[in-house]
N, C-alpha and C. Protein backbone atom coordinates (compact mmCIF):
# COMPACT_ATOMS: atom_id res chain seq x y z
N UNK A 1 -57.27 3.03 5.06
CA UNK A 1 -56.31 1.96 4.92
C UNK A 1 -55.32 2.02 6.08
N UNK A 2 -55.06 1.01 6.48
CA UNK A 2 -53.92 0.61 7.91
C UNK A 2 -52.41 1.00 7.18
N UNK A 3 -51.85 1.75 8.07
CA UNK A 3 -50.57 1.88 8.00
C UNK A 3 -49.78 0.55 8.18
N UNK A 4 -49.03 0.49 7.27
CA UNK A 4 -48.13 -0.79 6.74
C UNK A 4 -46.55 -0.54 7.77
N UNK A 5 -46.44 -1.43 8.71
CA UNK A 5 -45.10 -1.21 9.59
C UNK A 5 -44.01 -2.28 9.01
N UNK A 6 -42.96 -2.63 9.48
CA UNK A 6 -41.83 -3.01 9.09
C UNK A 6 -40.65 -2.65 9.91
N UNK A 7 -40.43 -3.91 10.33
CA UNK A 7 -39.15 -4.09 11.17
C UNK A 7 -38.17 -3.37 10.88
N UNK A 8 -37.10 -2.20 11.22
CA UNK A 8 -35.92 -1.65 10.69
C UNK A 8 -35.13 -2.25 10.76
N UNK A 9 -33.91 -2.68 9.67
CA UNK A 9 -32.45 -3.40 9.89
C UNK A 9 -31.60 -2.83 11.23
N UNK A 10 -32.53 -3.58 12.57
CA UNK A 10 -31.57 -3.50 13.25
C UNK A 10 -29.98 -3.96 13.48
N UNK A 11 -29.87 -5.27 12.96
CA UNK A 11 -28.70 -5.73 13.24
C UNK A 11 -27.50 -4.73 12.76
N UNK A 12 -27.92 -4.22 11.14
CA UNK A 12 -26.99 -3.44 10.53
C UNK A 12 -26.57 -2.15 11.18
N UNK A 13 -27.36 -1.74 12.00
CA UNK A 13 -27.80 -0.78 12.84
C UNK A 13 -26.69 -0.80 13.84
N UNK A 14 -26.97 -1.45 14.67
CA UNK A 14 -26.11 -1.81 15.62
C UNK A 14 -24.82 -2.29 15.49
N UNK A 15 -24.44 -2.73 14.47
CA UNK A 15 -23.22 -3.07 13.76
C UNK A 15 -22.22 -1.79 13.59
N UNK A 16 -22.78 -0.72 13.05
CA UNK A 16 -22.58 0.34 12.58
C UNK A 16 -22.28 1.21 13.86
N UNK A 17 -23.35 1.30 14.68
CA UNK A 17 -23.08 1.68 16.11
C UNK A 17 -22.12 1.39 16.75
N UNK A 18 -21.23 0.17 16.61
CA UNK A 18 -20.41 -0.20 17.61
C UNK A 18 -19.16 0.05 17.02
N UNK A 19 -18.89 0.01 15.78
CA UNK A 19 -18.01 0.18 15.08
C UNK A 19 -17.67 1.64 15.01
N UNK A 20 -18.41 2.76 15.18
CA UNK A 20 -18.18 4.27 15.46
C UNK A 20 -17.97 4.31 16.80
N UNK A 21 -18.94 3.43 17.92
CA UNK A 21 -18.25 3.81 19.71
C UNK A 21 -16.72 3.24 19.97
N UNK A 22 -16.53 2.00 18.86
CA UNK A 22 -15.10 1.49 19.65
C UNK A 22 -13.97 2.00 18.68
N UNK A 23 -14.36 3.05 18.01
CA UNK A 23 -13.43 4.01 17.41
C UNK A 23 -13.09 5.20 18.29
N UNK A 24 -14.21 5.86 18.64
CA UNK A 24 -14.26 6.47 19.69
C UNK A 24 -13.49 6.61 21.19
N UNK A 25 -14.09 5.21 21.42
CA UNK A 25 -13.12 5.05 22.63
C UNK A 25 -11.98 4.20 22.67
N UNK A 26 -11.37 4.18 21.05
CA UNK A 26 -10.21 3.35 20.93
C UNK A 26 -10.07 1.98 21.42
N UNK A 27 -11.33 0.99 21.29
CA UNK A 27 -11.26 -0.30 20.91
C UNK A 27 -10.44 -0.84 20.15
N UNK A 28 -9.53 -1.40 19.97
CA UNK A 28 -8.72 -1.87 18.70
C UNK A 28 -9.53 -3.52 18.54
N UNK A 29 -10.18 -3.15 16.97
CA UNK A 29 -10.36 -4.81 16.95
C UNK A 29 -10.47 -4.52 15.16
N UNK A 30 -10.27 -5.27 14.58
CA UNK A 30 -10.03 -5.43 13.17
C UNK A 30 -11.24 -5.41 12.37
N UNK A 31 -12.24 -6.39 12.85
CA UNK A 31 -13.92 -6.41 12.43
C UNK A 31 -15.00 -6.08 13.18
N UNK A 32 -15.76 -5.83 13.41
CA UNK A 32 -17.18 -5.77 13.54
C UNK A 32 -17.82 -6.09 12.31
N UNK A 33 -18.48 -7.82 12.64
CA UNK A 33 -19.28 -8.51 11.90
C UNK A 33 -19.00 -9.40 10.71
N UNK A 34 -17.56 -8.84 10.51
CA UNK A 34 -17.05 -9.93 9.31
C UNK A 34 -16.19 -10.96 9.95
N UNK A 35 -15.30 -11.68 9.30
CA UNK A 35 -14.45 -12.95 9.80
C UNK A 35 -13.34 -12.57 9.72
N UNK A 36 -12.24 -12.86 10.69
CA UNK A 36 -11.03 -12.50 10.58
C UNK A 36 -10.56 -13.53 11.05
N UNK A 37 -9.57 -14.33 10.59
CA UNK A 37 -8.99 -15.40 10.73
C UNK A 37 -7.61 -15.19 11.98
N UNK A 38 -7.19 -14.17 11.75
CA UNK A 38 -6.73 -13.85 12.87
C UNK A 38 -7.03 -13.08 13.72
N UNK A 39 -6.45 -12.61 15.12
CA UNK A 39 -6.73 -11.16 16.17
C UNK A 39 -7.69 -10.93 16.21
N UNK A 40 -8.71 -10.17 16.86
CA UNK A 40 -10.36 -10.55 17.75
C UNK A 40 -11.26 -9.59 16.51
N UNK A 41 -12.41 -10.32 16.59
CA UNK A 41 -13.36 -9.49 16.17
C UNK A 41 -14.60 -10.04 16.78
N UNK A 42 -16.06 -8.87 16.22
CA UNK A 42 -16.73 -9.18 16.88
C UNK A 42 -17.97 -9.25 15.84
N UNK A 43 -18.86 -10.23 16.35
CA UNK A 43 -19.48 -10.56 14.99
C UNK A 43 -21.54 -10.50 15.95
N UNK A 44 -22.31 -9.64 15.46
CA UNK A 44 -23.66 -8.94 15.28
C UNK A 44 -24.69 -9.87 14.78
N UNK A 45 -25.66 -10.83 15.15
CA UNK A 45 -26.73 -11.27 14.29
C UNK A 45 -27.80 -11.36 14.88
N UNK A 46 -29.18 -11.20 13.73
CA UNK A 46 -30.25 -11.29 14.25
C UNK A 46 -30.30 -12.45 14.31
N UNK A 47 -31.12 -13.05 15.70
CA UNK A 47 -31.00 -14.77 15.86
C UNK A 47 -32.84 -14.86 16.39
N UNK A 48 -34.06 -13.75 16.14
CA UNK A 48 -34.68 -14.43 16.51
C UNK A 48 -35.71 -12.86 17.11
N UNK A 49 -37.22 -12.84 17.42
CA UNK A 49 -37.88 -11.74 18.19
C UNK A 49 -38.78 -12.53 18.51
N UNK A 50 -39.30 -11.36 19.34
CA UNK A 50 -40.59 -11.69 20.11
C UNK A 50 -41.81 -11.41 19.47
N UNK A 51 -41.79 -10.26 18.69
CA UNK A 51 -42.70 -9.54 17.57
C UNK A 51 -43.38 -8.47 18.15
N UNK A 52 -44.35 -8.12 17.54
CA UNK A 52 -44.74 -6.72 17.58
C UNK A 52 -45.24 -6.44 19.39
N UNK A 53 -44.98 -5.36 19.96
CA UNK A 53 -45.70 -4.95 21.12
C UNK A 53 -46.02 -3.31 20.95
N UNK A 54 -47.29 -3.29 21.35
CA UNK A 54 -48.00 -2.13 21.58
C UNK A 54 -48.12 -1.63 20.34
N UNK A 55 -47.98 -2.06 18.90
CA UNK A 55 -48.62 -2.05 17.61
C UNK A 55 -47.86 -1.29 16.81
N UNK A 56 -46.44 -0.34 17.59
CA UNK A 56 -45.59 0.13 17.17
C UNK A 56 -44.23 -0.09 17.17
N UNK A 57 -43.75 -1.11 18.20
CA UNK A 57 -42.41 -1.62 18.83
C UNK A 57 -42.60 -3.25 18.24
N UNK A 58 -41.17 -3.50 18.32
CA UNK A 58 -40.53 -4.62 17.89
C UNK A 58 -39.26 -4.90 18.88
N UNK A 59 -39.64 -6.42 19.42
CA UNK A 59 -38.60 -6.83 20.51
C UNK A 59 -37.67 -7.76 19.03
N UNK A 60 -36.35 -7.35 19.00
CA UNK A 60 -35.36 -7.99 17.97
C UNK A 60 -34.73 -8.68 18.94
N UNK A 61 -34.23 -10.28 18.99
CA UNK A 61 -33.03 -10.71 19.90
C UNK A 61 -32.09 -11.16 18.29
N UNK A 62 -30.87 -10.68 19.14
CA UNK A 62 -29.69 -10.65 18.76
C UNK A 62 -28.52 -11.67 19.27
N UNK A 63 -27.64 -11.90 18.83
CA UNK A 63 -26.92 -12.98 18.99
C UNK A 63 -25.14 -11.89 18.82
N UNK A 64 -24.67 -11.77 19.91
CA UNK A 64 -23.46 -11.48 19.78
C UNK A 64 -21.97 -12.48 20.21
N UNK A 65 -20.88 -12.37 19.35
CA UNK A 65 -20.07 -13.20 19.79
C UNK A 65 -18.94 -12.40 19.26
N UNK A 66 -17.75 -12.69 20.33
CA UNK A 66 -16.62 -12.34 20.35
C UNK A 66 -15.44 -13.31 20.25
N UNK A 67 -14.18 -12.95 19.49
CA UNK A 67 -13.61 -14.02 18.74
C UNK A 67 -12.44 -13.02 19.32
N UNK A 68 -11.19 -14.10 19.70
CA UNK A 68 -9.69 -13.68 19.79
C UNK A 68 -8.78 -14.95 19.50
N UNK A 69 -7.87 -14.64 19.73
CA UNK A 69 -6.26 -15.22 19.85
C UNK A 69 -6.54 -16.13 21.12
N UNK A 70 -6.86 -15.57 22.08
CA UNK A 70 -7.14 -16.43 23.98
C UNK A 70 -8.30 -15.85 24.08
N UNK A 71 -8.54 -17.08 25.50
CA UNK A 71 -9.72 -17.07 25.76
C UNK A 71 -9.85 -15.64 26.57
N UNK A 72 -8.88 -14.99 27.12
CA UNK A 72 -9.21 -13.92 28.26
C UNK A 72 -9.53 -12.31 26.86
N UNK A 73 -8.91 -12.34 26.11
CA UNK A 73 -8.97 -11.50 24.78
C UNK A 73 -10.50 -11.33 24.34
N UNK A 74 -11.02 -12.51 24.07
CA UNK A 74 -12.58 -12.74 23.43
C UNK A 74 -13.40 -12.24 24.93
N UNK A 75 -13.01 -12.94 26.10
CA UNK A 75 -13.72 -12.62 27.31
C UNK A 75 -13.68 -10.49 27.18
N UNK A 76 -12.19 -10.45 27.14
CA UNK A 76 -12.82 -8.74 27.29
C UNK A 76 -13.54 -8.04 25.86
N UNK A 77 -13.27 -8.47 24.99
CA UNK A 77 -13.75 -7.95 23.71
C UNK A 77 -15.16 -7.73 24.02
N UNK A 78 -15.61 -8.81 24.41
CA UNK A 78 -17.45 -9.53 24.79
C UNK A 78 -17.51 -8.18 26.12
N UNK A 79 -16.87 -8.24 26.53
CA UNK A 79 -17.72 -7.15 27.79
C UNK A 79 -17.18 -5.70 27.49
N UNK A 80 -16.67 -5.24 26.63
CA UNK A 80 -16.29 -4.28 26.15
C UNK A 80 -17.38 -4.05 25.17
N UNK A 81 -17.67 -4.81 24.08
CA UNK A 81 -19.23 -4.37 23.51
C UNK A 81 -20.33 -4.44 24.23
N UNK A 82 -20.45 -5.42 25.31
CA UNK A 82 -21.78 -5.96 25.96
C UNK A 82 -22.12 -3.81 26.37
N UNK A 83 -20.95 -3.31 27.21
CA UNK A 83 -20.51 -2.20 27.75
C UNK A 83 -21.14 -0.78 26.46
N UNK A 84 -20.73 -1.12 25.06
CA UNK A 84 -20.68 0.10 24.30
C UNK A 84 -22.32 -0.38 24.33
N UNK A 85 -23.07 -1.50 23.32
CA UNK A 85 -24.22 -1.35 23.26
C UNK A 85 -25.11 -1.22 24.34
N UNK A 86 -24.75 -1.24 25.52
CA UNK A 86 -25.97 -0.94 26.38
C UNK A 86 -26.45 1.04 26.28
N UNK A 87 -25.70 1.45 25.63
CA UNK A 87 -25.66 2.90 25.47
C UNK A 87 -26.12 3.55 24.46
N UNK A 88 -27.13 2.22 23.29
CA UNK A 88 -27.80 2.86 22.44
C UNK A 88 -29.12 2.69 23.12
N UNK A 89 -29.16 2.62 23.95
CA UNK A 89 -30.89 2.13 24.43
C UNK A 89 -31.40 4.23 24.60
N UNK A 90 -32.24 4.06 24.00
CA UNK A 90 -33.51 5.41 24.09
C UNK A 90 -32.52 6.61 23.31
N UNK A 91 -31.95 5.82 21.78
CA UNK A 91 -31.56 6.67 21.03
C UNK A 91 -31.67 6.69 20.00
N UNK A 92 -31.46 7.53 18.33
CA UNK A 92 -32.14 7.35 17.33
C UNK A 92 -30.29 6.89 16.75
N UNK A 93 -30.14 5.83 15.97
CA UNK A 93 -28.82 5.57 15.13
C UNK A 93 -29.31 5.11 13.60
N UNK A 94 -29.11 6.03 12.87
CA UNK A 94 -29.35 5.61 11.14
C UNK A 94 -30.86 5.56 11.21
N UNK A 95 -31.83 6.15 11.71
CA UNK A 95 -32.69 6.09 11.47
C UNK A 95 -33.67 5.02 12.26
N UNK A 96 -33.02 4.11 12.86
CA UNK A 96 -33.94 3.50 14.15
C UNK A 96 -33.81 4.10 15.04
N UNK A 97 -35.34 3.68 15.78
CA UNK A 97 -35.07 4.36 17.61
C UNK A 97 -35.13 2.66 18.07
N UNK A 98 -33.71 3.11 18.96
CA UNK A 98 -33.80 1.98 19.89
C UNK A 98 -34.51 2.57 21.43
N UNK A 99 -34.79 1.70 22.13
CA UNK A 99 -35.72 1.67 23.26
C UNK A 99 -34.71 1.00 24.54
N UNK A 100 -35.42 -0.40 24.70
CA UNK A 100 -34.72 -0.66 26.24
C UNK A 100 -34.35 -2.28 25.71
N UNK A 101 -32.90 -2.00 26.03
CA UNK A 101 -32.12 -3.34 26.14
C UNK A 101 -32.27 -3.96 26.79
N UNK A 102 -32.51 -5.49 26.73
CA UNK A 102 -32.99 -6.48 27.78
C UNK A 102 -32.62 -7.53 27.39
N UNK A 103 -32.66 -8.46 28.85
CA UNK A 103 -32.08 -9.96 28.64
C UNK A 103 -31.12 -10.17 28.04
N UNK A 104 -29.95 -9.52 28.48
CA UNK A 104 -28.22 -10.05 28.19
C UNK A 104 -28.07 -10.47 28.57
N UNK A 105 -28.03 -11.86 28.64
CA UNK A 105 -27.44 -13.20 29.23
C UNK A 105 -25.86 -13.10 29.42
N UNK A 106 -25.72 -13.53 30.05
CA UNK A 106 -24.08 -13.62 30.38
C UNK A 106 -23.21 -14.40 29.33
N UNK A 107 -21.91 -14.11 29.15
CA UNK A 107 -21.20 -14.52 27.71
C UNK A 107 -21.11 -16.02 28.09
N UNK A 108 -21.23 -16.95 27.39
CA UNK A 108 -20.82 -18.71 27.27
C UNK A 108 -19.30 -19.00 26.20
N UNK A 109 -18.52 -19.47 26.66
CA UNK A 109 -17.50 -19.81 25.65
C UNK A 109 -17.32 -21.07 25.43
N UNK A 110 -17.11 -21.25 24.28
CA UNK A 110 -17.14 -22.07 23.05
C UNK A 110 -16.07 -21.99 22.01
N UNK A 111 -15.52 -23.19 21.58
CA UNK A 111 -14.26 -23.06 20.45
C UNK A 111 -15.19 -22.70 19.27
N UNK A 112 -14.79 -21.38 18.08
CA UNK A 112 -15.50 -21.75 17.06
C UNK A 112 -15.42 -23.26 16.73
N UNK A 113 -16.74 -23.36 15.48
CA UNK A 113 -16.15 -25.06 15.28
C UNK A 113 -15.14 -25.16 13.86
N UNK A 114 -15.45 -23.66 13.73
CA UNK A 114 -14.92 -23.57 11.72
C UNK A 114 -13.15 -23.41 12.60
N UNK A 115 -12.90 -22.07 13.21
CA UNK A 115 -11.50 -21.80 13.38
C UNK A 115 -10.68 -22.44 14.78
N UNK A 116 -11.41 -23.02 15.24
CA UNK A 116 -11.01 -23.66 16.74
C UNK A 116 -10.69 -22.21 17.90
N UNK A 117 -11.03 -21.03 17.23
CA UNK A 117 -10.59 -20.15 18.10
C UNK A 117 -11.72 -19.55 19.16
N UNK A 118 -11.26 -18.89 20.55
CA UNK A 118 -11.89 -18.88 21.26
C UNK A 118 -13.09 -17.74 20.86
N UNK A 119 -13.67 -17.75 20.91
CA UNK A 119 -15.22 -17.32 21.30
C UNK A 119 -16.01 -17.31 22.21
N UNK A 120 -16.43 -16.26 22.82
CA UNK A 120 -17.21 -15.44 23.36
C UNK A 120 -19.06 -15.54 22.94
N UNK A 121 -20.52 -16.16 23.68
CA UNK A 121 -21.27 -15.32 22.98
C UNK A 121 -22.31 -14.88 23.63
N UNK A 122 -23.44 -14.56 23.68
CA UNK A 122 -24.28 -13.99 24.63
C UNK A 122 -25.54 -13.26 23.00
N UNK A 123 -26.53 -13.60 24.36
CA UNK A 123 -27.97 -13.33 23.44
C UNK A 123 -28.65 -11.99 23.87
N UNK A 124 -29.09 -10.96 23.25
CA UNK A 124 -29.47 -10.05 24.38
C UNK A 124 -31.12 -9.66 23.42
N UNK A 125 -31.89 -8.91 23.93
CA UNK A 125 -33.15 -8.40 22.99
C UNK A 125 -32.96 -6.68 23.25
N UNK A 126 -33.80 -6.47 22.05
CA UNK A 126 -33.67 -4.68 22.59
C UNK A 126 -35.08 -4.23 21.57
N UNK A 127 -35.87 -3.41 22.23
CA UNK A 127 -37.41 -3.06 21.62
C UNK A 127 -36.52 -2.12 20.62
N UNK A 128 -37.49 -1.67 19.59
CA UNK A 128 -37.15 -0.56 18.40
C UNK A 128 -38.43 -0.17 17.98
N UNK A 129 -38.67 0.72 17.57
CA UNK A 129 -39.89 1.04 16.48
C UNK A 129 -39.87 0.71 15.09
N UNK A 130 -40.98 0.21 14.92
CA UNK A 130 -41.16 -0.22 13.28
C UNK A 130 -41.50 0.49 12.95
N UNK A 131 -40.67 0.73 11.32
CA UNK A 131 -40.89 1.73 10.56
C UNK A 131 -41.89 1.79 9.39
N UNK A 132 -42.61 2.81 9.10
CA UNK A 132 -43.58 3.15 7.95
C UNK A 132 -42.40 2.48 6.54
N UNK A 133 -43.74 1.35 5.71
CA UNK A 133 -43.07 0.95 4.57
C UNK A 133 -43.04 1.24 3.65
């Protein structure tokens, strides 16, 4: 019988990841991934993959966006994570291995449309191994 694979919750993954590096290096931001109506946060989603390669890896694209008070606030928030996550690539966090980060598009800004506030967002992919189900 074929071994049964399965995508790992990357997003949660990486959520979790960034929220321990910008503790670390004293990021001050209020959320990672939830909504804050005020002062910056930064919000994690899966938006999409490429699917399986080499019968063990999984290309996940992700959707990141950064939210402040001004537009220059969300601009550094966004390259301040773009900065922490490039540093999980070829490491194990909660039980995924991440691999090689790719295609970070450069941040686009945009008013949210819910809070009118500035936002930050950028798409990036990153391979992982799928896990035994």
């Amino acid at each position: 019988m074929a071994e049964a694979l399965i995508e790992p919750p990357v997003a949660a993954a990486l959520i979790n990841f960034t929220r321990a590096e910008f503790a670390v290096r004293q990021i001050g931001t209020q959320s990672v991934s939830g909504r804050v109506e005020d002062g910056k946060h930064l919000r994690i989603a899966e938006s999409g993959g490429a699917g399986d390669r080499a019968l063990v890896l999984f290309t996940q694209q992700l959707t990141l966006e950064a939210f402040g008070s001004t537009l220059d606030g969300s601009s550094l928030l966004m390259r301040e994570a773009a900065a922490v996550l490039r540093t999980v690539q070829h490491t194990t966090f909660e039980g995924v291995q991440f691999y090689e980060l790719r295609n970070m598009g450069a941040g686009a800004n945009s008013l949210d449309p819910v809070t009118k506030r500035a936002r930050y967002s950028r798409t990036f992919s990153i391979d992982v191994r799928l896990l035994a189900l």
